[in-house]
Protein backbone atom coordinates (compact mmCIF):
# COMPACT_ATOMS: atom_id res chain seq x y z
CA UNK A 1 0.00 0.00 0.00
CA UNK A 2 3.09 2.30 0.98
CA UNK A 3 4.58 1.64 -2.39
CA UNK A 4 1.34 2.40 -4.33
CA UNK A 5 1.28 5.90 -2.21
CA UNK A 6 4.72 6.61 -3.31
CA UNK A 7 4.19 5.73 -6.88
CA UNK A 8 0.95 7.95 -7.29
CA UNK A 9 3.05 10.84 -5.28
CA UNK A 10 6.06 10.35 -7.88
CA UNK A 11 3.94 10.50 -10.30
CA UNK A 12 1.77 13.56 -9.33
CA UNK A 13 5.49 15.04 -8.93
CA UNK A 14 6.34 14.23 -12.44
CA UNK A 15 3.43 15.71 -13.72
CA UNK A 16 3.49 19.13 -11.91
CA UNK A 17 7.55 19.74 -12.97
CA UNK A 18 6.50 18.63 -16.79
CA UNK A 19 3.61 21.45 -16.45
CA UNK A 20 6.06 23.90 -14.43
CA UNK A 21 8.64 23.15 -17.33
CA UNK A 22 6.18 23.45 -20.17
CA UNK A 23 4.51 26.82 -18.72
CA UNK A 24 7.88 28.14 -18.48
CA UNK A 25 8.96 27.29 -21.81
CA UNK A 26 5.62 28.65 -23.05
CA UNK A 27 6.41 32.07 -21.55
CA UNK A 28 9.69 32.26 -23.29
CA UNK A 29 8.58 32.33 -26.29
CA UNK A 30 5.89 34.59 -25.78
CA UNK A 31 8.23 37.08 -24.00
CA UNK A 32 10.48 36.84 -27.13
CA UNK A 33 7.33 37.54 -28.99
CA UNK A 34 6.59 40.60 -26.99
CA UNK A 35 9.69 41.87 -27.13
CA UNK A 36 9.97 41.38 -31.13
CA UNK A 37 6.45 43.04 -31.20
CA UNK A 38 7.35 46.83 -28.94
CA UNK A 39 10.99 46.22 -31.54
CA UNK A 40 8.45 47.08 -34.47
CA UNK A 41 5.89 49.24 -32.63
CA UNK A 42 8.56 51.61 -31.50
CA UNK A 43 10.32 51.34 -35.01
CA UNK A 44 7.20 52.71 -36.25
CA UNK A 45 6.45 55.41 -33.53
CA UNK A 46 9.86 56.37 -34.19
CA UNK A 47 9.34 56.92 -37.92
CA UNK A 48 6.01 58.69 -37.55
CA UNK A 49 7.80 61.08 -35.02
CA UNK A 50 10.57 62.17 -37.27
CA UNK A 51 7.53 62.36 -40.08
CA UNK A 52 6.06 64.68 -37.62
CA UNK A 53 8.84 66.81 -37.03
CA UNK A 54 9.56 67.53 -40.47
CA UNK A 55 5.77 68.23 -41.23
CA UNK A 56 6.12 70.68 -38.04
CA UNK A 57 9.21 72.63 -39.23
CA UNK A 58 7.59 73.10 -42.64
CA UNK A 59 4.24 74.44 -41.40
CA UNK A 60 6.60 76.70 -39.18
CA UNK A 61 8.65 78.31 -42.53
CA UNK A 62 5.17 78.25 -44.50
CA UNK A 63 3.87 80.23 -41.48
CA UNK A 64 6.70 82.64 -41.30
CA UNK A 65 6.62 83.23 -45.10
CA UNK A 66 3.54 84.48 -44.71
CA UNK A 67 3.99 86.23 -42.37
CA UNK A 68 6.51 88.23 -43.92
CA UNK A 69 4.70 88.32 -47.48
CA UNK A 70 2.09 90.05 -44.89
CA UNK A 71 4.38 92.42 -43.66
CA UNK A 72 5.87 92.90 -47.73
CA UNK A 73 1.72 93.35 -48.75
CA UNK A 74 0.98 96.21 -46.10
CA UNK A 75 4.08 98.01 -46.75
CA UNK A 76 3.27 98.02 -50.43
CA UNK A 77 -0.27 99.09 -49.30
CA UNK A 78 0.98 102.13 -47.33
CA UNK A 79 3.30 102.80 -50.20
CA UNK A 80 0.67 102.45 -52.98
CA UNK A 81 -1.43 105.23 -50.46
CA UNK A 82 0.86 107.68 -49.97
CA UNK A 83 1.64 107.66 -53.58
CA UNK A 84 -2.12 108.69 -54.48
CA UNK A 85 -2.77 111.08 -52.03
């Protein structure tokens, strides 16, 4: 009866390290699957930032050269004035 204990306690042993083993194998590869994942996310975000930044400084000159053509339009304005009156 001892012996049949033993054998049923081995084997509930065996099974719980072969599902330890296999649930810790199974996380491996799914943390090397995160981690290859946020690698191409943040490739991306990092793309679409520098996008953005370009996009930013050219709305910046576009706003500042028109601005200034503005600034060029009233002074030809006053100028155009004082040469009628």
């Amino acid at each position: 009866m001892a012996d049949g204990m033993n054998e049923r306690f081995d084997n509930l042993e065996r099974l719980m390290v072969d599902i330890k083993e296999s649930l810790e194998a199974e996380m491996g590869g799914l943390n090397t699957q995160m981690q290859s994942g946020f690698s191409s996310v943040n490739t991306k975000l990092d793309d679409m930032s520098t996008r953005l930044d370009r996009q930013a400084g050219l709305l910046r000159a576009g706003g500042q050269r028109i601005v200034r053509l503005d600034d060029w339009a009233e002074k030809v304005d006053k100028s155009l004035r004082g040469q009628r009156s």
